[in-house]
C-alpha atoms as a PDB file:
ATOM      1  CA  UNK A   1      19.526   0.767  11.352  1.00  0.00           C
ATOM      2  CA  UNK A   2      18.083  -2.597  12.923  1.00  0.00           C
ATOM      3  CA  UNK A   3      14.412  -0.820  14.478  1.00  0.00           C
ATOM      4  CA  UNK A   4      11.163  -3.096  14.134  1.00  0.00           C
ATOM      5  CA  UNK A   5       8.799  -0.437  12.410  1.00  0.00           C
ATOM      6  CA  UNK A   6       7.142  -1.315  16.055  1.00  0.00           C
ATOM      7  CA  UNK A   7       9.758   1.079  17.261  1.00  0.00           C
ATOM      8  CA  UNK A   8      10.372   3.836  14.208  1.00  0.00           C
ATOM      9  CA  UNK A   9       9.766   7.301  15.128  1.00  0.00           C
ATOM     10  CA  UNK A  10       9.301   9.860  12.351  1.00  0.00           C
ATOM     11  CA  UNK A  11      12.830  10.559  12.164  1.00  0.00           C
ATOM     12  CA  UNK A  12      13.709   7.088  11.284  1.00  0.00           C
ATOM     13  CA  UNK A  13      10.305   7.159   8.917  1.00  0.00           C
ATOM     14  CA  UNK A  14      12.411   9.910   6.880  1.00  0.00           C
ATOM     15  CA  UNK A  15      15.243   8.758   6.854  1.00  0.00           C
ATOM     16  CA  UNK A  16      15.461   5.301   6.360  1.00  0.00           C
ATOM     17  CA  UNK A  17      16.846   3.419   3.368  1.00  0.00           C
ATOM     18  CA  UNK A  18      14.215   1.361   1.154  1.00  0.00           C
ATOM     19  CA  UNK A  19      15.904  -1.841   2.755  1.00  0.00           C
ATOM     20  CA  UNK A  20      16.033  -0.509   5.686  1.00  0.00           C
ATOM     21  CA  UNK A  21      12.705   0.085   5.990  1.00  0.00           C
ATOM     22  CA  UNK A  22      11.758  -3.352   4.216  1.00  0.00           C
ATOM     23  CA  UNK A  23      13.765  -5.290   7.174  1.00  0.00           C
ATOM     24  CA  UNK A  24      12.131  -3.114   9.777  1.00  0.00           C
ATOM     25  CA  UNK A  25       8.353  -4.626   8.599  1.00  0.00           C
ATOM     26  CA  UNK A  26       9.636  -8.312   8.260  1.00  0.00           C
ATOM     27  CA  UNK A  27      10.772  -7.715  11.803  1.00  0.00           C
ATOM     28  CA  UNK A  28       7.305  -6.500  13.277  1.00  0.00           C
ATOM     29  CA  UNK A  29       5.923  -9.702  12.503  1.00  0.00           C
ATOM     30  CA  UNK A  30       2.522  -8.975  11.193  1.00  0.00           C
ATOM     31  CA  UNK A  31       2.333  -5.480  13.151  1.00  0.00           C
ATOM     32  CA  UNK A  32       2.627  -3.711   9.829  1.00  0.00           C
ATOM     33  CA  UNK A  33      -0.131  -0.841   8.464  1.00  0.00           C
ATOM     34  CA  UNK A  34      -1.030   0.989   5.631  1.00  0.00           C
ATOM     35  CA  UNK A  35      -3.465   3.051   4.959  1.00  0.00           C
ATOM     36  CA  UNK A  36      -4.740   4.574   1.669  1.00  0.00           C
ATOM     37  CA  UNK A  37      -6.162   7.510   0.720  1.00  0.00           C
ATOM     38  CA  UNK A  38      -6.875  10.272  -2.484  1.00  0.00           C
ATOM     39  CA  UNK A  39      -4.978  13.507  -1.270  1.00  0.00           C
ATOM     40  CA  UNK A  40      -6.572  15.485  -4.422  1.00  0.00           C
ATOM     41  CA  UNK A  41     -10.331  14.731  -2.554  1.00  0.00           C
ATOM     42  CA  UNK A  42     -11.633  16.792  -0.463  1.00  0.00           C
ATOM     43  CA  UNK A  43     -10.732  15.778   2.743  1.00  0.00           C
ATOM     44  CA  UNK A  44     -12.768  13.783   5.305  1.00  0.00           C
ATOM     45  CA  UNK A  45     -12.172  16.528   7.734  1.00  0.00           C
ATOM     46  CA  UNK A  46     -11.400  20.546   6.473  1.00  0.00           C
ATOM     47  CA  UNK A  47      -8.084  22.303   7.302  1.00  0.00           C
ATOM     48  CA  UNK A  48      -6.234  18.670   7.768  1.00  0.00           C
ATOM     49  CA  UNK A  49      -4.667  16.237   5.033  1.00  0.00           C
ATOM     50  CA  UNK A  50      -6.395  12.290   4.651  1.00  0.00           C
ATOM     51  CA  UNK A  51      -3.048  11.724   5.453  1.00  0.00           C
ATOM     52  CA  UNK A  52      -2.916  13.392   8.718  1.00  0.00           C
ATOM     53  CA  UNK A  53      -5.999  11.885   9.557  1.00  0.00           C
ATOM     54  CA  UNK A  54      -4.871   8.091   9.309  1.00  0.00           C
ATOM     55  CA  UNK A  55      -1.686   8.879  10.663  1.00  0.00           C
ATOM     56  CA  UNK A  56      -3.246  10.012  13.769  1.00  0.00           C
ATOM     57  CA  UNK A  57      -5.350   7.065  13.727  1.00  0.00           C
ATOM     58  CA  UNK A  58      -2.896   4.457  13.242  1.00  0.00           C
ATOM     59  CA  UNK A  59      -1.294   4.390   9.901  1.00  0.00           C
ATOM     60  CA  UNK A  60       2.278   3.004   9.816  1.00  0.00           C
ATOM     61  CA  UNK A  61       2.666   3.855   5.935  1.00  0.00           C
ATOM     62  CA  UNK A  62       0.532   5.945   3.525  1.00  0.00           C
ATOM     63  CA  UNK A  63      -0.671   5.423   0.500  1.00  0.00           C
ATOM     64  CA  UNK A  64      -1.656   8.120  -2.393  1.00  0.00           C
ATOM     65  CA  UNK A  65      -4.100   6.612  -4.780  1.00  0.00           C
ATOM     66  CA  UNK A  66      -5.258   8.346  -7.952  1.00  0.00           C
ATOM     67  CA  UNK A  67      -2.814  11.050  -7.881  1.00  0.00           C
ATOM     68  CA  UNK A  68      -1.527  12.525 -11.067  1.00  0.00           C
ATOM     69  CA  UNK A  69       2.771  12.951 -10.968  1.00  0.00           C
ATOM     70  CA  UNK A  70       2.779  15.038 -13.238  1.00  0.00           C
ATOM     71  CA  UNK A  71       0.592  17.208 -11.609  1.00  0.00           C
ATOM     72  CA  UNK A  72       0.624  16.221  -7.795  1.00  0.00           C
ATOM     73  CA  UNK A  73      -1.721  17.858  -5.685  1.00  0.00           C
ATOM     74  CA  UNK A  74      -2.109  16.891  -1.888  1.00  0.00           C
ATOM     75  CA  UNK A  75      -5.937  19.000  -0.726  1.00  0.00           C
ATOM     76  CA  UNK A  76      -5.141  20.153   2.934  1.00  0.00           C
ATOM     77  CA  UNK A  77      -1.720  21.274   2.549  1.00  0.00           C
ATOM     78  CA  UNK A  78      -0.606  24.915   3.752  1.00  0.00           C
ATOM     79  CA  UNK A  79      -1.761  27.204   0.638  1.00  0.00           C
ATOM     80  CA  UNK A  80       1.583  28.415   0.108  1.00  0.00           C
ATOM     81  CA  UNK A  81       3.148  24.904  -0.566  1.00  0.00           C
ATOM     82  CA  UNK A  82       3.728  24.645  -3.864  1.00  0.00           C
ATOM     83  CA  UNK A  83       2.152  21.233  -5.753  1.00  0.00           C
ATOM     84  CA  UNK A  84       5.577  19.640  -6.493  1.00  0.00           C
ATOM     85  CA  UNK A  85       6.402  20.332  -2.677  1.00  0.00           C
ATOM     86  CA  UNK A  86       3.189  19.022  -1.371  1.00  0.00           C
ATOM     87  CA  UNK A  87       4.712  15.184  -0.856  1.00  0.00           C
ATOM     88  CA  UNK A  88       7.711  16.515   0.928  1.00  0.00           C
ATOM     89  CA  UNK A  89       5.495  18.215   3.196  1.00  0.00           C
ATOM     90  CA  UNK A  90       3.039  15.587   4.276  1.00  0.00           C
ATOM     91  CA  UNK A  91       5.452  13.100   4.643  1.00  0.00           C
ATOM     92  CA  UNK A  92       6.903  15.582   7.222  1.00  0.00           C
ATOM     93  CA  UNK A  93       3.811  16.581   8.641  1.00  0.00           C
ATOM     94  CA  UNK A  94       2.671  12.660   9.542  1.00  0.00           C
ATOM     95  CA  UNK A  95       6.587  11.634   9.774  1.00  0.00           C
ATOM     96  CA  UNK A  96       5.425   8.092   7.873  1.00  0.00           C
ATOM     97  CA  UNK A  97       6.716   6.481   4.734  1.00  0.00           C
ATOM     98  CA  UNK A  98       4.284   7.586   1.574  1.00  0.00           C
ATOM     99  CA  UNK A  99       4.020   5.777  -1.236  1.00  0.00           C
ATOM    100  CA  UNK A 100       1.995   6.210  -4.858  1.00  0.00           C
ATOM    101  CA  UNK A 101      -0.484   3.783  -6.821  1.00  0.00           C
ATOM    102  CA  UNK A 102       0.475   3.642 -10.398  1.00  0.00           C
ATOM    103  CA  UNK A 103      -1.358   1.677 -12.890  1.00  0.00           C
ATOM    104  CA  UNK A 104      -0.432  -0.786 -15.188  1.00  0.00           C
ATOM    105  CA  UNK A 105      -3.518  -0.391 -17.848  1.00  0.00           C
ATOM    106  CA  UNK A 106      -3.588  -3.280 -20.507  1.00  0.00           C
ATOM    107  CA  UNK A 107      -5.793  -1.948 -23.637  1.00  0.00           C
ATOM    108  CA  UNK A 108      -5.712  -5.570 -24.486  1.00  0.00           C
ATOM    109  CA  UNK A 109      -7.713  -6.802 -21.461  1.00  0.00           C
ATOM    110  CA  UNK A 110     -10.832  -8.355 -21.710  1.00  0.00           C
ATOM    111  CA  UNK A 111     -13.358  -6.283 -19.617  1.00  0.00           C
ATOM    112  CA  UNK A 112     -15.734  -7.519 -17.328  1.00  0.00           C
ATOM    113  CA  UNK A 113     -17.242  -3.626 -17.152  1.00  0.00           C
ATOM    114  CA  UNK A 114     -16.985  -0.430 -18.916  1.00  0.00           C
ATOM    115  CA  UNK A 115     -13.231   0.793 -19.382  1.00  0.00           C
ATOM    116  CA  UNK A 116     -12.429   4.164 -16.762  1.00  0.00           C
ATOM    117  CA  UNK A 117      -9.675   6.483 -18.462  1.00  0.00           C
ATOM    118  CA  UNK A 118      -6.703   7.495 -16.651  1.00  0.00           C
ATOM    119  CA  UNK A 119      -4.612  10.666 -16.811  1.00  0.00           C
ATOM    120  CA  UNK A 120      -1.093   9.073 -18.108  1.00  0.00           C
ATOM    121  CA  UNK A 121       0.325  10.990 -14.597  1.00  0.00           C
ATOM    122  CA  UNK A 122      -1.368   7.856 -13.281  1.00  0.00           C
ATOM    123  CA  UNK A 123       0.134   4.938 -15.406  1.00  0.00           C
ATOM    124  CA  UNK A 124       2.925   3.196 -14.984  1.00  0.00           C
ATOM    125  CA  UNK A 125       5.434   3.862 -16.844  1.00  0.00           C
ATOM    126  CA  UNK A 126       9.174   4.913 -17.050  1.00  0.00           C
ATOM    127  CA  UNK A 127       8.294   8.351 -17.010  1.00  0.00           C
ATOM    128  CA  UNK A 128       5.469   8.268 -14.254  1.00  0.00           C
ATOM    129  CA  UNK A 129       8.519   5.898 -11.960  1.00  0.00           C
ATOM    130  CA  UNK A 130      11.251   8.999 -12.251  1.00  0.00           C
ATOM    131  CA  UNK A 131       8.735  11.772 -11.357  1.00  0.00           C
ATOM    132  CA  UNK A 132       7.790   9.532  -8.169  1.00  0.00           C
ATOM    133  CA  UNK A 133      10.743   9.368  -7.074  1.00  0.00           C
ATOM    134  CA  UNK A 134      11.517  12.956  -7.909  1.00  0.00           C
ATOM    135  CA  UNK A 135       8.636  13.913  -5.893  1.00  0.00           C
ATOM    136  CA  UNK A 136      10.015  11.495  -2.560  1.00  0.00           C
ATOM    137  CA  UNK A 137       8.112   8.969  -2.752  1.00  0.00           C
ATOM    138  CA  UNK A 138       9.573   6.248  -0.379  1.00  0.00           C
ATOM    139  CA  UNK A 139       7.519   3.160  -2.921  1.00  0.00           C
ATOM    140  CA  UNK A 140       5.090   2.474  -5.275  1.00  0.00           C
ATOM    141  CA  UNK A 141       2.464   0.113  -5.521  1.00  0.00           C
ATOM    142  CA  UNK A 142       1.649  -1.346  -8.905  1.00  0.00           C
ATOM    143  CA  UNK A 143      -2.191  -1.995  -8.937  1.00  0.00           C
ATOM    144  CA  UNK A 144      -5.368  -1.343 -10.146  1.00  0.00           C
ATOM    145  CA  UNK A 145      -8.360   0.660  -9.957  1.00  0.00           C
ATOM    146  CA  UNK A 146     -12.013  -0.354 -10.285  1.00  0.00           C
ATOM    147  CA  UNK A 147     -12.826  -0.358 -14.346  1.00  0.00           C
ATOM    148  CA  UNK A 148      -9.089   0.849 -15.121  1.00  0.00           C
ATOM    149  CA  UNK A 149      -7.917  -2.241 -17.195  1.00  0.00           C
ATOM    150  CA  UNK A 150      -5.144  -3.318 -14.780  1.00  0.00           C
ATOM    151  CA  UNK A 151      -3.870  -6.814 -15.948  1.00  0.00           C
ATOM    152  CA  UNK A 152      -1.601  -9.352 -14.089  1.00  0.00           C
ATOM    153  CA  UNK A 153      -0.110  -9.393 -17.152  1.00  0.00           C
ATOM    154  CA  UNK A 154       0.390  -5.511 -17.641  1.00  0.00           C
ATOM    155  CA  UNK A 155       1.163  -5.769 -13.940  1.00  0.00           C
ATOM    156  CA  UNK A 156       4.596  -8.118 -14.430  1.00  0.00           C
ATOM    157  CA  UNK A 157       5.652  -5.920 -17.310  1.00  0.00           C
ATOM    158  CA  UNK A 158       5.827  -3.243 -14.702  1.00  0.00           C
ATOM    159  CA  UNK A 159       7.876  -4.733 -11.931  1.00  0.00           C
ATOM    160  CA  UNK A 160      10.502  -4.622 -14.090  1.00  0.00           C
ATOM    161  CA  UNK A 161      10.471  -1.668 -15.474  1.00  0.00           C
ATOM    162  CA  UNK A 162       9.918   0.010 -11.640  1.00  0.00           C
ATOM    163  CA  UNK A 163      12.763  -1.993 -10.490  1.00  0.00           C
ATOM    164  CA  UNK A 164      15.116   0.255 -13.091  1.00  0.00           C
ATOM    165  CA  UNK A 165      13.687   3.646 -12.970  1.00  0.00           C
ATOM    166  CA  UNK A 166      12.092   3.639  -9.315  1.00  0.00           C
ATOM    167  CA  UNK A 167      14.546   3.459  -6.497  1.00  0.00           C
ATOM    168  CA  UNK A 168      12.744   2.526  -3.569  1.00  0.00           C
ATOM    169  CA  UNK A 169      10.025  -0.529  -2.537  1.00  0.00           C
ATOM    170  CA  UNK A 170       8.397  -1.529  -5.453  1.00  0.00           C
ATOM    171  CA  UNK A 171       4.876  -3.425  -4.154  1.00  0.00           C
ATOM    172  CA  UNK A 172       2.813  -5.199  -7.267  1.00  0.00           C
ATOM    173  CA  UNK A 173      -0.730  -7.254  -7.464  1.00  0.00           C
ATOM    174  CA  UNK A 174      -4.430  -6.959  -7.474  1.00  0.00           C
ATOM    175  CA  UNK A 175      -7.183  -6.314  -4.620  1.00  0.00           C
ATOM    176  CA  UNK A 176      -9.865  -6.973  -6.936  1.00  0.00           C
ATOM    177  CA  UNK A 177     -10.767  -7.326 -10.801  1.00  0.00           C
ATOM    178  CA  UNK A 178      -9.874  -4.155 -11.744  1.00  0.00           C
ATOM    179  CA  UNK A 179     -12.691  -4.731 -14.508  1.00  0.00           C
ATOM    180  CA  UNK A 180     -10.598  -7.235 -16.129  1.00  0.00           C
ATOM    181  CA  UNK A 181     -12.087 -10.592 -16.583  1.00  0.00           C
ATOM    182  CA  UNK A 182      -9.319 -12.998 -15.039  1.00  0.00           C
ATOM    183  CA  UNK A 183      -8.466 -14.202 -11.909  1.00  0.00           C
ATOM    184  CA  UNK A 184      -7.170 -12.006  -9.211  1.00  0.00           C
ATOM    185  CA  UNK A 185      -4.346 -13.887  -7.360  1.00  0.00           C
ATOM    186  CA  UNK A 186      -3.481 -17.457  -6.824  1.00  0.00           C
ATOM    187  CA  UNK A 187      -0.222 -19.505  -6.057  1.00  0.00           C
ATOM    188  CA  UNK A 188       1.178 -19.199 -10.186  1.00  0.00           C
ATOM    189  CA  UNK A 189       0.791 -15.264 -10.472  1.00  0.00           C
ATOM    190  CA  UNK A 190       2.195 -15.261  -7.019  1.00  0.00           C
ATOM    191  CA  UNK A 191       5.300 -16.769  -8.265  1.00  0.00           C
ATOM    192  CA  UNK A 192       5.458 -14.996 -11.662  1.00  0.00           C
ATOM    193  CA  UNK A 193       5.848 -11.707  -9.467  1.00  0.00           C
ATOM    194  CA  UNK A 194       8.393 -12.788  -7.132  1.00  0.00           C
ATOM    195  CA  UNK A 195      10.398 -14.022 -10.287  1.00  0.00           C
ATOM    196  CA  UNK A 196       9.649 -10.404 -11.460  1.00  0.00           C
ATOM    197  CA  UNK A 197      11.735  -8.985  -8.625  1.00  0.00           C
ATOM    198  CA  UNK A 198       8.769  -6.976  -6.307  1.00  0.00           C
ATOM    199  CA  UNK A 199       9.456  -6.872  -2.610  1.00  0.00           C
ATOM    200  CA  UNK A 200       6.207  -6.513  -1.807  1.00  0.00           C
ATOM    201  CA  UNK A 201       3.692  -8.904  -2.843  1.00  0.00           C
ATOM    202  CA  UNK A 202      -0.034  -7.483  -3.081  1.00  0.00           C
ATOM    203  CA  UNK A 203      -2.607  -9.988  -2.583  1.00  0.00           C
ATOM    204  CA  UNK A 204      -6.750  -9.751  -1.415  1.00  0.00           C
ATOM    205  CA  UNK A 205      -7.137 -10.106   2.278  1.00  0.00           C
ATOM    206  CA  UNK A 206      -9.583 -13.100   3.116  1.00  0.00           C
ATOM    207  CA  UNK A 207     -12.953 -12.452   2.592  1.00  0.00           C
ATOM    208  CA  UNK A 208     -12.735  -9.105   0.810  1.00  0.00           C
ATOM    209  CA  UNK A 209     -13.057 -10.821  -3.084  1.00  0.00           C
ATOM    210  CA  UNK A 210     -14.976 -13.912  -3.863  1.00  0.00           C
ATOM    211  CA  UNK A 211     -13.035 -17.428  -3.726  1.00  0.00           C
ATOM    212  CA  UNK A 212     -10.187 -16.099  -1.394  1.00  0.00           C
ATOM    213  CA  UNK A 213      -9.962 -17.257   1.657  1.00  0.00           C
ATOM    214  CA  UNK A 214      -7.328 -17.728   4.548  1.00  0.00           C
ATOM    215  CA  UNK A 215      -6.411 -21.108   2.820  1.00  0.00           C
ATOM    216  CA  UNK A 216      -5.755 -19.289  -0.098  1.00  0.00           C
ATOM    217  CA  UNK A 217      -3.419 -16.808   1.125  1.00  0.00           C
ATOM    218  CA  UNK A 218      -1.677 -18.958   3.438  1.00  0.00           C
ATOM    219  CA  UNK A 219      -0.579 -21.355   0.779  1.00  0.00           C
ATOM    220  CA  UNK A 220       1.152 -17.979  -0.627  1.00  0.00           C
ATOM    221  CA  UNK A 221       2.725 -17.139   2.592  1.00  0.00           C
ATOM    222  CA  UNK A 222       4.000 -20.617   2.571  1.00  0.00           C
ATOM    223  CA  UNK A 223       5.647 -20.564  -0.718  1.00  0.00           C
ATOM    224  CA  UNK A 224       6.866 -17.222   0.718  1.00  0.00           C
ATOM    225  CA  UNK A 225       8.173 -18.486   3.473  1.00  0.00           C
ATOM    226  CA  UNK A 226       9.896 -20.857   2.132  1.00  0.00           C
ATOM    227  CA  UNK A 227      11.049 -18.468  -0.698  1.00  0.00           C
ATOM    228  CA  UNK A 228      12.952 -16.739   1.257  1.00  0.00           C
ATOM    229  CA  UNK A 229      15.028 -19.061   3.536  1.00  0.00           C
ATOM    230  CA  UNK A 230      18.769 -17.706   3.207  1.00  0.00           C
ATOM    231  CA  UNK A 231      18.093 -14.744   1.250  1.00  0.00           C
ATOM    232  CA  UNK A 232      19.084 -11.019   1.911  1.00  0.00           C
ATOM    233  CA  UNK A 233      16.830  -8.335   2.357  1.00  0.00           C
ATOM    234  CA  UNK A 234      17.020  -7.057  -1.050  1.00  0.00           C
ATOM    235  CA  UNK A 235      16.062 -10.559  -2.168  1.00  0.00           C
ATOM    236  CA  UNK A 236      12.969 -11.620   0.414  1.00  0.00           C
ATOM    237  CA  UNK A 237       9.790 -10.685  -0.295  1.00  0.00           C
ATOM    238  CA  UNK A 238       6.873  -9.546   2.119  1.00  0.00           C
ATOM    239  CA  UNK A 239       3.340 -10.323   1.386  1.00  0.00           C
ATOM    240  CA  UNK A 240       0.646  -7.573   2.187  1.00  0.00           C
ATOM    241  CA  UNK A 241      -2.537  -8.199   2.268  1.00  0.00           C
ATOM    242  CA  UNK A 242      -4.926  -5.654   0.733  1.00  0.00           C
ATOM    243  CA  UNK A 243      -8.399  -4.546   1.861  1.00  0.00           C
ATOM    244  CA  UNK A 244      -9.218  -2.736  -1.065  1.00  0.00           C
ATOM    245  CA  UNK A 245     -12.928  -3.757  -2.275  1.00  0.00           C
ATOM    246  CA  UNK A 246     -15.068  -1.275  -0.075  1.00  0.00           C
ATOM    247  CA  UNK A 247     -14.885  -3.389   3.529  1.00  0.00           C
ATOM    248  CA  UNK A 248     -12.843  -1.094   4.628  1.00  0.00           C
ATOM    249  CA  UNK A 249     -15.822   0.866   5.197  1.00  0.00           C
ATOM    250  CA  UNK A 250     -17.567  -2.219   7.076  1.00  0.00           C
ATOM    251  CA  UNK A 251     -18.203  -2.602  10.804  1.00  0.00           C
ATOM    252  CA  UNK A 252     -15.496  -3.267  13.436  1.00  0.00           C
ATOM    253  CA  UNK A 253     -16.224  -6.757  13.812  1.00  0.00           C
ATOM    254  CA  UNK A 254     -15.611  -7.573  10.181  1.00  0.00           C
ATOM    255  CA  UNK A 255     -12.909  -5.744  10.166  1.00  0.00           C
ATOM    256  CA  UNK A 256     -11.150  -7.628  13.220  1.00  0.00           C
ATOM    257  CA  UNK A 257     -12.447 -11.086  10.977  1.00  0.00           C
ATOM    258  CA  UNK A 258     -10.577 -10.055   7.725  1.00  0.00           C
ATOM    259  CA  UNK A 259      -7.269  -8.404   9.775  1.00  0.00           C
ATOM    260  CA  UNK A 260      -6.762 -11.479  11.745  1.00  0.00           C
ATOM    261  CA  UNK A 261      -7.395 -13.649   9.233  1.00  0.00           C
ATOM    262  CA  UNK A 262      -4.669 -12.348   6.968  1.00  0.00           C
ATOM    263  CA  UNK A 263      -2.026 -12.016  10.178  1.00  0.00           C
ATOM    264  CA  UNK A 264      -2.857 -15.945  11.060  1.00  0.00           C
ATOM    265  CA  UNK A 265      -2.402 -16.607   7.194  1.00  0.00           C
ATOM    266  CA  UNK A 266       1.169 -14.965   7.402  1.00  0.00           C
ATOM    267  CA  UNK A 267       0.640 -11.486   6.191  1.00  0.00           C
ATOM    268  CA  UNK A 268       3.882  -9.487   6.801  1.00  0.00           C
ATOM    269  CA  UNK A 269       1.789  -5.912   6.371  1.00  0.00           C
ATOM    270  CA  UNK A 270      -2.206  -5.130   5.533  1.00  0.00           C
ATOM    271  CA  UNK A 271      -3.851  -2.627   3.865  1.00  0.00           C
ATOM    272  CA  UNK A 272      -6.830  -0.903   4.321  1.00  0.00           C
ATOM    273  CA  UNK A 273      -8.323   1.210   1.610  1.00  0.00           C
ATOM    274  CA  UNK A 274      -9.911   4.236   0.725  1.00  0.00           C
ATOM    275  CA  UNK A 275     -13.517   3.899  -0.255  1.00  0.00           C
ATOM    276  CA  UNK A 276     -15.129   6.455   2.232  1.00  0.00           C
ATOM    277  CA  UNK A 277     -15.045   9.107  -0.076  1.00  0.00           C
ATOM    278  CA  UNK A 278     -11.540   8.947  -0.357  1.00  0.00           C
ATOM    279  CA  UNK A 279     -10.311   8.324   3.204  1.00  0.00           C
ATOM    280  CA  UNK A 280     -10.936   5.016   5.337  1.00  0.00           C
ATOM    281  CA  UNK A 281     -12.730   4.867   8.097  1.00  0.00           C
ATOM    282  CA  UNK A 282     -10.662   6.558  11.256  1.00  0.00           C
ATOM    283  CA  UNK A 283     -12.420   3.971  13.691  1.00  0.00           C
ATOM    284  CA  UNK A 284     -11.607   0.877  11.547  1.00  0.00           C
ATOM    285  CA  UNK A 285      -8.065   2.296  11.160  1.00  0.00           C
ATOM    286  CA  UNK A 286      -7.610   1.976  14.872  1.00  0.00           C
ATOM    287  CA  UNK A 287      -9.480  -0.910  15.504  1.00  0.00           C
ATOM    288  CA  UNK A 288      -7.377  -2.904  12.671  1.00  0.00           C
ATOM    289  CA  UNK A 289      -4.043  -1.599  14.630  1.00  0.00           C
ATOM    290  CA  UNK A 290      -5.496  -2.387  18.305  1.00  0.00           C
ATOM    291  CA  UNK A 291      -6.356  -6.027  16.726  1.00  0.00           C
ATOM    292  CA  UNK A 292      -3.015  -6.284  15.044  1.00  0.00           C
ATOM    293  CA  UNK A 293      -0.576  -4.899  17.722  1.00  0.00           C
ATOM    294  CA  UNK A 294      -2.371  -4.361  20.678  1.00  0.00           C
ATOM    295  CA  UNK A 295      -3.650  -1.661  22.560  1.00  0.00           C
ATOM    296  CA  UNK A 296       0.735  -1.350  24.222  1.00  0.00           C
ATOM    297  CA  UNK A 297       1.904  -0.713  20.441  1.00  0.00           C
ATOM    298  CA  UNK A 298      -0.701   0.839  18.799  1.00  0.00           C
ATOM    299  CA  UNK A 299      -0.642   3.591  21.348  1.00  0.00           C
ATOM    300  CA  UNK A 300       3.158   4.119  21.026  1.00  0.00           C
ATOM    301  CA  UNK A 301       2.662   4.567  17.315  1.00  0.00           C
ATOM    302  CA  UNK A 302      -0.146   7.424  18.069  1.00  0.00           C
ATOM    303  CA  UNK A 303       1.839   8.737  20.798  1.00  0.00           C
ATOM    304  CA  UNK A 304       5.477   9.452  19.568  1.00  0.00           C
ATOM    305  CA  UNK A 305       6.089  12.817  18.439  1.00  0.00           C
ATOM    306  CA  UNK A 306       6.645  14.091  14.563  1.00  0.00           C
ATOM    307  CA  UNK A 307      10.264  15.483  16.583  1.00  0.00           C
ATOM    308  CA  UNK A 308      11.665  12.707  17.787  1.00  0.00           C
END
């Protein structure tokens, strides 16, 4: 397969190899979104997944933060799917790639805040990596959680270890502090996880953490870039940049600031998290993909059918 995600439909969502689908976001130049939610909240709208919901209003991939593998649990789902069904299901029901957050908690850290437990279904670990990828997830994203502990340190242990249990994308890095006192990304943990082996690099969009901005991420980008001259697919890496520290609950316009920021600064893919009670906000869902792509593209995405 040699799509542009631009031009996936939900068949080639489901079926696509984890290189496959890493080419087919390197290709979109930029065009790239994904959207996080907490399938076991209640969700932002009754009788329909979070999933769904950003799906429908622009989501390219999904993200599942603080869900338990060992005991997964997607609210909105048909009541007669059983839990260890409920992935398979969604992904079918939005026809997008899904992926999991799985923590990388340091007891060692240094805490800037009081320490939030985790059930150990949410912690990385070779355990936690198989039942992911039992369950069909297409990556997972090694990061952290506000108060949870999540080192950079912790965080390069894990690459490795996902890159031998986990068979698809493996995306690692910080959107904020994760309570740890240390800093969140610059150009040297950069390189220390793309030594690591991730294929997706997870780094703060600008403006959304103190100290970070556009210069900061382009001069990632730019070692990227240059990274990754001559290199196969399995070897390049993409950068994403995350909106993860509540703006992606802020109005449009700052929302169009930070998006086209990070796209200028050579963000292959962005994020946009989940802090509206679990869900982002629909509207600055679609306004991030109408900035990004266009009004031509982002309607195509919303458009194609879950049958093609």
């Amino acid at each position: 397969m040699t799509k542009r995600l631009l031009d996936f439909v939900a068949s080639d969502f489901l079926s696509a190899t984890p290189m496959e689908l890493k080419q087919a976001i390197l290709a979109s130049e930029g065009r790239t979104i994904m959207a996080e939610n907490v399938p076991v909240a209640q969700p932002y709208l009754l009788g329909v997944t979070n999933a769904e919901i950003e799906r429908a209003a622009g989501a390219d991939l999904i993200l599942f933060n603080a869900l338990d593998v060992f005991d997964p649990k997607v609210v909105g789902t048909p009541d007669d799917i059983p839990p260890q069904q409920q992935v398979q299901w969604t992904k079918k029901a939005v026809g997008r790639a899904i992926g999991v957050n799985l923590e990388p908690v340091d007891l060692a850290a240094t805490m800037n805040e009081g320490r939030a437990n985790i059930s150990i279904g949410r912690i990385a670990s070779p355990k936690t990596f198989t039942s992911a990828a039992k369950l069909g997830f297409d990556f997972v994203c090694l990061t952290g959680n506000p108060g949870t502990g999540v080192s950079n340190q912790a965080i390069l242990e894990a690459i490795g270890v996902a890159k031998k249990y986990f068979p698809g994308l493996v995306m690692a890095g910080k959107m904020h502090g994760s309570g740890v006192a240390e800093e969140v990304m610059n150009l040297t943990i950069a390189q220390e996880f793309i030594n690591a082996g991730v294929d997706v690099l997870l780094v703060p969009a600008p403006y959304t953490i103190p100290h970070f901005e556009p210069q900061d991420l382009r001069q990632i980008t730019d070692y990227v870039r240059q990274y990754n001259q001559k290199l196969p697919i399995e070897k390049k890496v993409l950068v994403m940049a995350a909106n993860g520290t509540s703006q992606d609950s802020s109005d449009e316009a700052t929302i169009r600031q930070i998006g086209l920021a990070a796209k200028a600064a050579g963000a292959d893919l962005q994020h946009i998290g989940d802090s509206f009670n679990g869900v982002t906000l629909p509207q600055n869902l679609f306004t991030l993909g109408e900035v990004l792509r266009g009004v031509r593209h982002q309607l195509m995405m919303l458009a194609r059918s879950n049958i093609r």
